[in-house]
C-alpha atoms as a PDB file:
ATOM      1  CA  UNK A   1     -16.023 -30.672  17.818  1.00  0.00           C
ATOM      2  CA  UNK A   2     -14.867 -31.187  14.302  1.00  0.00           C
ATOM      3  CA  UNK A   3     -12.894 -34.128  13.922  1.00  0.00           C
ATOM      4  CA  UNK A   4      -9.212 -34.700  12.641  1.00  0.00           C
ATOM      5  CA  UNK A   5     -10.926 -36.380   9.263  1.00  0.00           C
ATOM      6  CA  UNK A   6     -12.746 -33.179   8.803  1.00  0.00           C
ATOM      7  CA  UNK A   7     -10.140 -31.054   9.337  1.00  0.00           C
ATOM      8  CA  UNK A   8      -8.056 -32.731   6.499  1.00  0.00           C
ATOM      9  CA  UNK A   9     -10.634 -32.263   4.078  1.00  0.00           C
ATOM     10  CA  UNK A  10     -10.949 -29.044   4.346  1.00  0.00           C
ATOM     11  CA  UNK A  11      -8.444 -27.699   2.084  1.00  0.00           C
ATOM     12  CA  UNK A  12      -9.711 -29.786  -0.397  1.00  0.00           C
ATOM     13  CA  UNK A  13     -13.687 -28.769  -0.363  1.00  0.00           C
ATOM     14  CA  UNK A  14     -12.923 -25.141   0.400  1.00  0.00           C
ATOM     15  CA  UNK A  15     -10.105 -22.360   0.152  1.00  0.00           C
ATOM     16  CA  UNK A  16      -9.893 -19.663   2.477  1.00  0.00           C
ATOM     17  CA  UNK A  17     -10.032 -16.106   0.326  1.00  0.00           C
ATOM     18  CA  UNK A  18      -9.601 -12.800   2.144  1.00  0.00           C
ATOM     19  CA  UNK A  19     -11.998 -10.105   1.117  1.00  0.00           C
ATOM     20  CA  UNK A  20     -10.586  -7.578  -1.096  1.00  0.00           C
ATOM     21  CA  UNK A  21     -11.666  -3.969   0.031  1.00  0.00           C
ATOM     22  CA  UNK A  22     -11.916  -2.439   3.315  1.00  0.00           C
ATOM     23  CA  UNK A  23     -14.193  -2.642   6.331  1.00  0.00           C
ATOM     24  CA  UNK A  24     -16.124   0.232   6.135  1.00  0.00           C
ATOM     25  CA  UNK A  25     -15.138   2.334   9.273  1.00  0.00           C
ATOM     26  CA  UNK A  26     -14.997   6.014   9.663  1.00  0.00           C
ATOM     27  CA  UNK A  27     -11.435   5.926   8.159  1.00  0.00           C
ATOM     28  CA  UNK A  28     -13.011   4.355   5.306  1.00  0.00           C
ATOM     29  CA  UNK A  29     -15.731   7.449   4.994  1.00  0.00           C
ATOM     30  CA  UNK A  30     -13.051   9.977   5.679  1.00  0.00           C
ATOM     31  CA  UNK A  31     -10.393   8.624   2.756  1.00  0.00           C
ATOM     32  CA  UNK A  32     -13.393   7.981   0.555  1.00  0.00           C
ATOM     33  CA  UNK A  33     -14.725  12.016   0.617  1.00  0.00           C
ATOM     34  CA  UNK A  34     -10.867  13.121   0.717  1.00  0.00           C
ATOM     35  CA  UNK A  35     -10.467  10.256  -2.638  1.00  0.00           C
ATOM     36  CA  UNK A  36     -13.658  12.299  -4.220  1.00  0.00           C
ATOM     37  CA  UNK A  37     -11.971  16.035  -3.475  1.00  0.00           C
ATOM     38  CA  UNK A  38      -8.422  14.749  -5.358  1.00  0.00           C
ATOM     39  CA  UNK A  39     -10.680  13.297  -8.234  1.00  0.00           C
ATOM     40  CA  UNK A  40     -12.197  16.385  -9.113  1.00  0.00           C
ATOM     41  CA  UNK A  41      -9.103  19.392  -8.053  1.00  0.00           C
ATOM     42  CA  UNK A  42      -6.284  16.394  -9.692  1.00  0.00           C
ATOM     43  CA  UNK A  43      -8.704  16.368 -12.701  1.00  0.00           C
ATOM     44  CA  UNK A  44      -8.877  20.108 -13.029  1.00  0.00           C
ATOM     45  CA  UNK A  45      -4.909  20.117 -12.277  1.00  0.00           C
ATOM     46  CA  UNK A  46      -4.019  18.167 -15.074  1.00  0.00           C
ATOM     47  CA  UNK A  47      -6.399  19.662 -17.688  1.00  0.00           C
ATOM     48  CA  UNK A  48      -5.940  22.891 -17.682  1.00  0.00           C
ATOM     49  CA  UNK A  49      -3.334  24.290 -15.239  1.00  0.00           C
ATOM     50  CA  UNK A  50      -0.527  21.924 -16.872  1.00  0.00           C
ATOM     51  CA  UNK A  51      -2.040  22.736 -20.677  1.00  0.00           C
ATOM     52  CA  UNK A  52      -2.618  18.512 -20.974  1.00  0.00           C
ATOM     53  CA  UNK A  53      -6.346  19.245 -21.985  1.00  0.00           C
ATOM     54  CA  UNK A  54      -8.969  16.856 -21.492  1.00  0.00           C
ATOM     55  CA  UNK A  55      -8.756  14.258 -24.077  1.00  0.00           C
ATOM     56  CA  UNK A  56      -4.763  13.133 -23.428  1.00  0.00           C
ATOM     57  CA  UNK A  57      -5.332  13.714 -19.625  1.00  0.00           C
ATOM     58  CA  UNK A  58      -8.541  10.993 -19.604  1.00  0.00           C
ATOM     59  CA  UNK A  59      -5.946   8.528 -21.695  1.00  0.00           C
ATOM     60  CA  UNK A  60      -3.433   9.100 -19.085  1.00  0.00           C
ATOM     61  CA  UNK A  61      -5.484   8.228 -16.014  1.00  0.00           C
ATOM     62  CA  UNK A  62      -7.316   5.717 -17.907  1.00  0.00           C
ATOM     63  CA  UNK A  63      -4.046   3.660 -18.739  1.00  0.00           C
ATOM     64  CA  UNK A  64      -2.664   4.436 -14.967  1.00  0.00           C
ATOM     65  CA  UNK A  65      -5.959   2.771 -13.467  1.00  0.00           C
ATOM     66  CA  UNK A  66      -6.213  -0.393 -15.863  1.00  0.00           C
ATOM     67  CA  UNK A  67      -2.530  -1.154 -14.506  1.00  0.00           C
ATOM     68  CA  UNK A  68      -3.606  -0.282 -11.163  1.00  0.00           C
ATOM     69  CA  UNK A  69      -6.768  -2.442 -11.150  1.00  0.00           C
ATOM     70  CA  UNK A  70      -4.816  -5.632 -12.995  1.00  0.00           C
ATOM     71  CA  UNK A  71      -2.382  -5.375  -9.272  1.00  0.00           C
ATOM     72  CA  UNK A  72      -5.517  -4.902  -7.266  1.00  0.00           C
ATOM     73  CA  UNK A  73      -7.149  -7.928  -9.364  1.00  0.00           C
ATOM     74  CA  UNK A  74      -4.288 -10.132  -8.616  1.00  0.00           C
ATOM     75  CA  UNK A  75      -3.620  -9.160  -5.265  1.00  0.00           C
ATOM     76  CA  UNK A  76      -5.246 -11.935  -3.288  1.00  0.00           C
ATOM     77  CA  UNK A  77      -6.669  -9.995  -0.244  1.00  0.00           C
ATOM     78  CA  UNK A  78      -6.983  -6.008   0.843  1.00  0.00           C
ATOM     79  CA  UNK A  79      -3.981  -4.186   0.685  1.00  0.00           C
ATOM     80  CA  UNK A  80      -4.806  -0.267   1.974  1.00  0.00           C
ATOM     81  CA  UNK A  81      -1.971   1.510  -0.439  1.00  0.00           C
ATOM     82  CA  UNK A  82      -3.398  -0.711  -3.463  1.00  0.00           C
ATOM     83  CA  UNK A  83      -6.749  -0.200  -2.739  1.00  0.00           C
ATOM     84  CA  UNK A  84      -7.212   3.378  -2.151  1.00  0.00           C
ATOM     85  CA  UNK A  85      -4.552   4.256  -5.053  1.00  0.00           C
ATOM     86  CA  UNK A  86      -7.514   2.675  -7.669  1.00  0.00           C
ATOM     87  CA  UNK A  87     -10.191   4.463  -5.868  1.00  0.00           C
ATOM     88  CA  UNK A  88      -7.867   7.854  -6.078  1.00  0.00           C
ATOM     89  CA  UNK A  89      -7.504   6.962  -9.888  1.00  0.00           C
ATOM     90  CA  UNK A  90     -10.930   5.775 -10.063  1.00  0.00           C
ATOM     91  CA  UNK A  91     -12.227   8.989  -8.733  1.00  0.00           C
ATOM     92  CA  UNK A  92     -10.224  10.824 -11.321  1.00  0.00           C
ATOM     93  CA  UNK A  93     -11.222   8.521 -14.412  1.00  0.00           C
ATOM     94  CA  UNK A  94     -15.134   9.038 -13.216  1.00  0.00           C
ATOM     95  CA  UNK A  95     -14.603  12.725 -13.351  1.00  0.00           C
ATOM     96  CA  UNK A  96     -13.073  12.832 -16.677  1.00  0.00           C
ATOM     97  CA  UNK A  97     -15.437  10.530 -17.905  1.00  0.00           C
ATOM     98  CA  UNK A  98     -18.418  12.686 -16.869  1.00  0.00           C
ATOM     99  CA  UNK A  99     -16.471  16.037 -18.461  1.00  0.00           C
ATOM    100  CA  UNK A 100     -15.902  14.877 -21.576  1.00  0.00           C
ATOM    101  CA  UNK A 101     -19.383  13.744 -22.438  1.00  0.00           C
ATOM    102  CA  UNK A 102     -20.204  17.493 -21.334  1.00  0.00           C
ATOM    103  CA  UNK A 103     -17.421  19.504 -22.246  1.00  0.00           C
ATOM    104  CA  UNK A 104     -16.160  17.637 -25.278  1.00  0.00           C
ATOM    105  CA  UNK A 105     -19.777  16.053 -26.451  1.00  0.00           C
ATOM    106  CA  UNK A 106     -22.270  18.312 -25.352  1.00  0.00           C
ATOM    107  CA  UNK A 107     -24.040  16.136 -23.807  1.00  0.00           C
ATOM    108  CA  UNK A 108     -26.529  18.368 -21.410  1.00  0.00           C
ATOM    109  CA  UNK A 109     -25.541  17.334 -17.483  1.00  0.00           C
ATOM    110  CA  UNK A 110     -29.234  16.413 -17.191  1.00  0.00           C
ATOM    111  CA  UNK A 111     -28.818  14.040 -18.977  1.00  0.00           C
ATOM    112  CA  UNK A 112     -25.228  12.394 -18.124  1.00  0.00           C
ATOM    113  CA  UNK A 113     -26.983  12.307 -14.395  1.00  0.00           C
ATOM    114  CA  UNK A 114     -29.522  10.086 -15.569  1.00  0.00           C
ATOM    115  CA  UNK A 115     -27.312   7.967 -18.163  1.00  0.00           C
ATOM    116  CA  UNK A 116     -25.165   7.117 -15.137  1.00  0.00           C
ATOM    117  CA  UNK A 117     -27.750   6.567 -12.914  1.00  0.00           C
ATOM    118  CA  UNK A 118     -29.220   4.086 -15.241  1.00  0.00           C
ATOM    119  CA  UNK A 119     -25.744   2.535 -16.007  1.00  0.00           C
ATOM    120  CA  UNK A 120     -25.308   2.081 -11.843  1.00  0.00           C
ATOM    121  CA  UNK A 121     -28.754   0.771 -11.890  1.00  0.00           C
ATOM    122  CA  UNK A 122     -27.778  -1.988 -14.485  1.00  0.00           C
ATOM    123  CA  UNK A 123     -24.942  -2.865 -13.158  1.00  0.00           C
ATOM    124  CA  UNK A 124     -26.482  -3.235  -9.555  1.00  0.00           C
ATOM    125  CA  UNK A 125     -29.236  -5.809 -11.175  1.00  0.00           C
ATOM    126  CA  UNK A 126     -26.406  -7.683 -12.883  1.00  0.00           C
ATOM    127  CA  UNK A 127     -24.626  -7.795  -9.782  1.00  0.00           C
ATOM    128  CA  UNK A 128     -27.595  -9.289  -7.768  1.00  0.00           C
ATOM    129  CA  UNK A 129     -28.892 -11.163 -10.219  1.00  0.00           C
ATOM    130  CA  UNK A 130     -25.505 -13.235 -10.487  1.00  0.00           C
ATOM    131  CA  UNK A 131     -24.311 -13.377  -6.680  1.00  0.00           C
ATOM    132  CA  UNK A 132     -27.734 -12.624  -5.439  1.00  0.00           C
ATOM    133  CA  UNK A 133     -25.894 -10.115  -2.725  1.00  0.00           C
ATOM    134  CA  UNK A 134     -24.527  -6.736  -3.142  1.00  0.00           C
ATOM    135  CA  UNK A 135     -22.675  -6.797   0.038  1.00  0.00           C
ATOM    136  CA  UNK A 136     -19.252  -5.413   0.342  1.00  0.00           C
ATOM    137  CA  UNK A 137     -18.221  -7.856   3.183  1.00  0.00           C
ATOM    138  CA  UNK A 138     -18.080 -11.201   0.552  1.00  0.00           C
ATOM    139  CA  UNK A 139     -15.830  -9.671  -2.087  1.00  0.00           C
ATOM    140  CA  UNK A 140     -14.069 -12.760  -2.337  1.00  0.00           C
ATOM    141  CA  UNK A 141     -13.851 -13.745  -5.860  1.00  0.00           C
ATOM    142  CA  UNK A 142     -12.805 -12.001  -9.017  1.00  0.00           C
ATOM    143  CA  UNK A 143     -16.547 -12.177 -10.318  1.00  0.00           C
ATOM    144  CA  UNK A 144     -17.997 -10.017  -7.336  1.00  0.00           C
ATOM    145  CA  UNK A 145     -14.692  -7.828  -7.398  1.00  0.00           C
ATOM    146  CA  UNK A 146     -15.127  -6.566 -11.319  1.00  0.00           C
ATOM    147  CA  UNK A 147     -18.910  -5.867 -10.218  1.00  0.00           C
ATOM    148  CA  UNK A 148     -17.671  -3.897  -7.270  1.00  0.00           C
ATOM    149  CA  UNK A 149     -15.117  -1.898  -9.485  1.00  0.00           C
ATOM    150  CA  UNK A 150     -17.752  -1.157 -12.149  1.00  0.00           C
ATOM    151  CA  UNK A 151     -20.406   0.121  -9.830  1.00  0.00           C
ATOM    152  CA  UNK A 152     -17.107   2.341  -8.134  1.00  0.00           C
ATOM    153  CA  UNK A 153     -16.763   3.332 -11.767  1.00  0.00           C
ATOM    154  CA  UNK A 154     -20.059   4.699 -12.131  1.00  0.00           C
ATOM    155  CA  UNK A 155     -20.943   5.883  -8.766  1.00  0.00           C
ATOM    156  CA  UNK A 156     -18.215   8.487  -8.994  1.00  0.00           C
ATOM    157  CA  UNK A 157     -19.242   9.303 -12.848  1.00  0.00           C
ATOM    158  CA  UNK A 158     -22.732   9.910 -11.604  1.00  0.00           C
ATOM    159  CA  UNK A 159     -21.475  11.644  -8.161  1.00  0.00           C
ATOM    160  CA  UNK A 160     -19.619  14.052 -10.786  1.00  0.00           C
ATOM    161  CA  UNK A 161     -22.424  14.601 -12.979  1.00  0.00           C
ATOM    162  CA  UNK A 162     -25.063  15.382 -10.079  1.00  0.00           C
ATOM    163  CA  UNK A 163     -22.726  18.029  -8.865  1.00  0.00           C
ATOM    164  CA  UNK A 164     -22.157  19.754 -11.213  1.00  0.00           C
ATOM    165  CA  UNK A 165     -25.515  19.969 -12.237  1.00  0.00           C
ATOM    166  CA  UNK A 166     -26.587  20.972  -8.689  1.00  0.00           C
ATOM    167  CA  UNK A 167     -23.480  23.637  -8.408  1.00  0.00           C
ATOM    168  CA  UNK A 168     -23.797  24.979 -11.731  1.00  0.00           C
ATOM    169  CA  UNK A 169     -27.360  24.490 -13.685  1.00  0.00           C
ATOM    170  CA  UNK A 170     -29.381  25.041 -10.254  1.00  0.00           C
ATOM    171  CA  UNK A 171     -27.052  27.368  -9.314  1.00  0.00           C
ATOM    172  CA  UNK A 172     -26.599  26.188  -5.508  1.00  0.00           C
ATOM    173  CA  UNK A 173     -23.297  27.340  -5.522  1.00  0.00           C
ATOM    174  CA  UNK A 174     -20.025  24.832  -3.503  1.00  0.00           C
ATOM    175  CA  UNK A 175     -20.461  25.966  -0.683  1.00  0.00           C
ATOM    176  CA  UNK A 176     -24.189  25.207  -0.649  1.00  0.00           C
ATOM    177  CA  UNK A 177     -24.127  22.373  -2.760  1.00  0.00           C
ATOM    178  CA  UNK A 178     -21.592  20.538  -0.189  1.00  0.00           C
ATOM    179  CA  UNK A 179     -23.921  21.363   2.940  1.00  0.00           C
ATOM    180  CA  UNK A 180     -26.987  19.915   0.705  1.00  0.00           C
ATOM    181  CA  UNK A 181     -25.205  16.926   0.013  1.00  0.00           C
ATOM    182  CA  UNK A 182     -24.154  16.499   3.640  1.00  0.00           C
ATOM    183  CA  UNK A 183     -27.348  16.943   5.107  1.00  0.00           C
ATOM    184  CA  UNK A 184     -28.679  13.955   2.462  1.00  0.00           C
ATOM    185  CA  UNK A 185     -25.634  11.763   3.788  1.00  0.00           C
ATOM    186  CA  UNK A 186     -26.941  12.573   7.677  1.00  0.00           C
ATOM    187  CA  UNK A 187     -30.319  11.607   6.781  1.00  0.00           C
ATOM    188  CA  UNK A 188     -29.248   8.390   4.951  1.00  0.00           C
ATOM    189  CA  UNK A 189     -27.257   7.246   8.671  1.00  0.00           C
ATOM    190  CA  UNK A 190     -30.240   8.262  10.533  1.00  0.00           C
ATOM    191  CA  UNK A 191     -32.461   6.088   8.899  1.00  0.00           C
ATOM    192  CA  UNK A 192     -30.124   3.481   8.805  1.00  0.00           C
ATOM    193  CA  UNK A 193     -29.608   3.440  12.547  1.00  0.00           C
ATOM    194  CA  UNK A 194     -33.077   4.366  13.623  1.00  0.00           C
ATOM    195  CA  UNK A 195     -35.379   3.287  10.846  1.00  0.00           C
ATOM    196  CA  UNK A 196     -33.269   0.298  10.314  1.00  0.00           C
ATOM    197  CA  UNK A 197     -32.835   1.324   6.677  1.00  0.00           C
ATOM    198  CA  UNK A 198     -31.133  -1.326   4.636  1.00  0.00           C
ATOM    199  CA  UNK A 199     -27.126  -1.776   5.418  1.00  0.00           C
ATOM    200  CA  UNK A 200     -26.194  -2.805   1.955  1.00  0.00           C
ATOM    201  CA  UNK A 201     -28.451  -0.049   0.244  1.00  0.00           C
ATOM    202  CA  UNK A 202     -27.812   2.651   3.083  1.00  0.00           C
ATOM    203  CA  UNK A 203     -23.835   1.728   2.395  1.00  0.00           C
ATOM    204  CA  UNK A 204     -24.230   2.611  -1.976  1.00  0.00           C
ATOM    205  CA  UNK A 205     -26.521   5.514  -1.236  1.00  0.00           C
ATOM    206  CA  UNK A 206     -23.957   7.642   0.797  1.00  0.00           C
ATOM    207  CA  UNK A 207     -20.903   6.020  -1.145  1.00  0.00           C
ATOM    208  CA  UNK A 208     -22.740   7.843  -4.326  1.00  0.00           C
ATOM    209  CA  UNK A 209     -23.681  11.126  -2.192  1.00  0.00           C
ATOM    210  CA  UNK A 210     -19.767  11.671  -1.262  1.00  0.00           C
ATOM    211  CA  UNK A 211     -18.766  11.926  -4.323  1.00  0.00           C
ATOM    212  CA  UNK A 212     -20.380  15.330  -5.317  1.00  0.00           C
ATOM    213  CA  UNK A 213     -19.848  16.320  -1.908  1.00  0.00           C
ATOM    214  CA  UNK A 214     -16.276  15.730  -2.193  1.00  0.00           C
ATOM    215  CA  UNK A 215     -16.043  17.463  -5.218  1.00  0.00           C
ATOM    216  CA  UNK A 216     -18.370  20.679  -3.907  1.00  0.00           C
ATOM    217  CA  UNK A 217     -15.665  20.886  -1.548  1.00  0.00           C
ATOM    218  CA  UNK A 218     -12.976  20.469  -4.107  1.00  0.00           C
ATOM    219  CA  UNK A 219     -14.462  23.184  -6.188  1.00  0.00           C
ATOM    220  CA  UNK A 220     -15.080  25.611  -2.884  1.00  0.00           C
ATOM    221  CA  UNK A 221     -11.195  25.177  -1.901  1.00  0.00           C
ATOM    222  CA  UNK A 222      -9.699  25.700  -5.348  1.00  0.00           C
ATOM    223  CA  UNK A 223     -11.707  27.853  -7.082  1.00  0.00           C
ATOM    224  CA  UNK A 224     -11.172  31.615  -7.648  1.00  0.00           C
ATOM    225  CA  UNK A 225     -13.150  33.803  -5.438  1.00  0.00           C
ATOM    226  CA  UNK A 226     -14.769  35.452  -8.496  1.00  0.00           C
ATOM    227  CA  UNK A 227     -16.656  32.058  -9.012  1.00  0.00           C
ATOM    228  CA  UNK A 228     -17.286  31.346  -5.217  1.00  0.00           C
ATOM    229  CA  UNK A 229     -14.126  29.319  -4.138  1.00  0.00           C
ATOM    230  CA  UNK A 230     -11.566  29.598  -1.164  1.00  0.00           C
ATOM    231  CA  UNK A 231      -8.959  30.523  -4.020  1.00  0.00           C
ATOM    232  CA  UNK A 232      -6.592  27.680  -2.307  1.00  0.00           C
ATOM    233  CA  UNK A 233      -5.606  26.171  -6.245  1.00  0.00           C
ATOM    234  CA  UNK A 234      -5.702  22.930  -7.412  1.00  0.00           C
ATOM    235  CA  UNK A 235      -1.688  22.011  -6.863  1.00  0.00           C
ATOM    236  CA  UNK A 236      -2.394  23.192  -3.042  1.00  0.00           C
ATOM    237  CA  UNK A 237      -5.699  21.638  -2.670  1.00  0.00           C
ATOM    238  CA  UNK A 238      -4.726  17.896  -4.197  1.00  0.00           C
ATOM    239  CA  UNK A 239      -0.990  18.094  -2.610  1.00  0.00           C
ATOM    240  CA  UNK A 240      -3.174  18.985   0.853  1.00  0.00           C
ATOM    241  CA  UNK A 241      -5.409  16.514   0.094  1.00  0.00           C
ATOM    242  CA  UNK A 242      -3.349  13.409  -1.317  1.00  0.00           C
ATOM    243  CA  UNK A 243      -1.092  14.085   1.869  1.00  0.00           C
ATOM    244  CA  UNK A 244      -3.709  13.581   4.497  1.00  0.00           C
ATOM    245  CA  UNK A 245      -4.868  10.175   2.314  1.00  0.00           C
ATOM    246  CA  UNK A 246      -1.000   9.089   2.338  1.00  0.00           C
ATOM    247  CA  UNK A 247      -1.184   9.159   6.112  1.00  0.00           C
ATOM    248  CA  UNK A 248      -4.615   7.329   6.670  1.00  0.00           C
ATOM    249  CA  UNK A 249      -3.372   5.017   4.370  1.00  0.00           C
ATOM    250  CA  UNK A 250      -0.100   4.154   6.206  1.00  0.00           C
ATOM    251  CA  UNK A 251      -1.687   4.120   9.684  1.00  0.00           C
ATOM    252  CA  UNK A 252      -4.151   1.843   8.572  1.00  0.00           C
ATOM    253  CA  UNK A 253      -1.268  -0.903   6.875  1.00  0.00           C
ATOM    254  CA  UNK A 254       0.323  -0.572  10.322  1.00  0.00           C
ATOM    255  CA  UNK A 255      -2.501  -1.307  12.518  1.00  0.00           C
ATOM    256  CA  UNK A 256      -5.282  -3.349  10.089  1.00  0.00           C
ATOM    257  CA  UNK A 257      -8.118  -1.672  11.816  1.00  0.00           C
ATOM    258  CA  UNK A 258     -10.002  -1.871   8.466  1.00  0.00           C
ATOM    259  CA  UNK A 259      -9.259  -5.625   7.467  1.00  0.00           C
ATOM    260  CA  UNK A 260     -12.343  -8.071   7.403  1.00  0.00           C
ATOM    261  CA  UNK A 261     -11.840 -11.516   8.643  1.00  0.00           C
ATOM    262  CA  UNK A 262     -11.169 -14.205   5.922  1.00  0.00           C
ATOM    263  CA  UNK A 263     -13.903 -16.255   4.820  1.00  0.00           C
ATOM    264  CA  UNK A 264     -14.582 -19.455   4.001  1.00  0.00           C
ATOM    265  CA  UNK A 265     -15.560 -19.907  -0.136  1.00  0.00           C
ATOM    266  CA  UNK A 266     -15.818 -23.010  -2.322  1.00  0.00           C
ATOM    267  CA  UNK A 267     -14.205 -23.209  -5.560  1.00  0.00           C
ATOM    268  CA  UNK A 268     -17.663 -22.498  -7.654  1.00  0.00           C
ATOM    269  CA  UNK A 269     -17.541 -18.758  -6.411  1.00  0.00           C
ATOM    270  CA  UNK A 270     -14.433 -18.067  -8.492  1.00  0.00           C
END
């Protein structure tokens, strides 16, 4: 039994820091493909159908997620409309990101699919080779949180870049390009719950995976049906979409189903 003396010293060895993003739930799965579906139809929204183009709409949603992130920075444990509003933003920003390298530079999709999956690479080594975890259950300090937000970053840019390439260059088509995508994601779960694949790795894997699904089935829903879509629009399609996440989001602030349990860190992890 820990004594009174112990007690008492606690607050002075340790602090007690919530972490800072969700539990990962099917809630969590479910926003996070709906998040990837707004990123690329809110994307498409802005640049052409309201005439911003590409260049001032990536400085708008740039500037809108460095303010978002500097709340969600400060913010000292998981709050659901905080959270998922960066990774909305986030998914948007990674889109935009990915177009205007090919779009605006030229750069060939081929190779913005490998420069990202290079970048997530890096930033996954840095990651481990400073916390020695990539786990998302000990974002406790602001160190393992700007990791976590860069390897968002890039997972979304790369998610973006790989489906387009498989939609467009290979010519899979949305429709086909979301069920390929899909089927990867069910084969990533199966091995994690019958070939005990790695949690942590299992978790990145299909975290990168549904983000060209998501925006496969962005594309298939908004699209005209002279290029293989539903024809639904992008103002229908991100209104649908942002209004389904606007729900999750408040029924999980009501009832905390997603929040970890605080843990215990000492003051050298800040």
């Amino acid at each position: 039994m820990t004594s009174d003396t112990q007690r008492a010293d606690t607050p002075a060895r340790h602090r007690q820091m919530l972490n800072k993003v969700p539990e990962v739930t099917v809630y969590f799965w479910v926003i996070k493909v709906l998040c990837t579906t707004v990123g690329e139809t809110a994307a498409d929204l802005l640049n052409a159908n309201l005439g911003m183009g590409l260049t001032n709409t990536s400085y708008l949603m740039s500037a809108l997620l460095v303010i978002t992130l500097v709340f969600q920075f400060r913010a000292r444990a998981y709050v659901p409309a905080l959270y998922w509003l960066s990774v909305v933003l986030i998914s948007v920003v990674g889109t935009l990101i990915s177009d205007n390298l090919t779009d605006n530079l030229g750069v060939p999709l081929e190779t913005t699919t490998v420069v990202f999956a290079v970048a997530l690479a890096l930033t996954f080594g840095a990651w481990y080779l400073s916390e020695r975890t990539l786990s998302i259950h000990s974002i406790t300090t602001r160190r393992r949180e700007a990791f976590y937000w860069s390897a968002i970053l890039f997972t979304f840019a790369l998610g973006t870049a790989a489906g387009d390439l498989a939609a467009e260059r290979l010519d899979l088509g949305y429709w086909f390009s979301a069920v390929v995508f899909a089927v990867l994601i069910a084969a990533v779960a199966l091995a994690r719950f019958t070939l005990d694949f790695d949690a942590i790795w299992a978790f990145w894997i299909a975290y990168v995976l549904t983000r060209p699904l998501g925006a496969s089935l962005g594309d298939y829903l908004s699209q005209p049906h002279t290029d293989g879509g539903l024809a639904l629009g992008t103002v229908g399609t991100s209104a649908l979409f942002l209004a389904v996440i606007l729900g999750l989001v408040i029924h999980l602030t009501r009832t905390r189903r997603d929040v970890l349990p605080a843990k215990e860190v000492t003051p050298r992890e800040e």
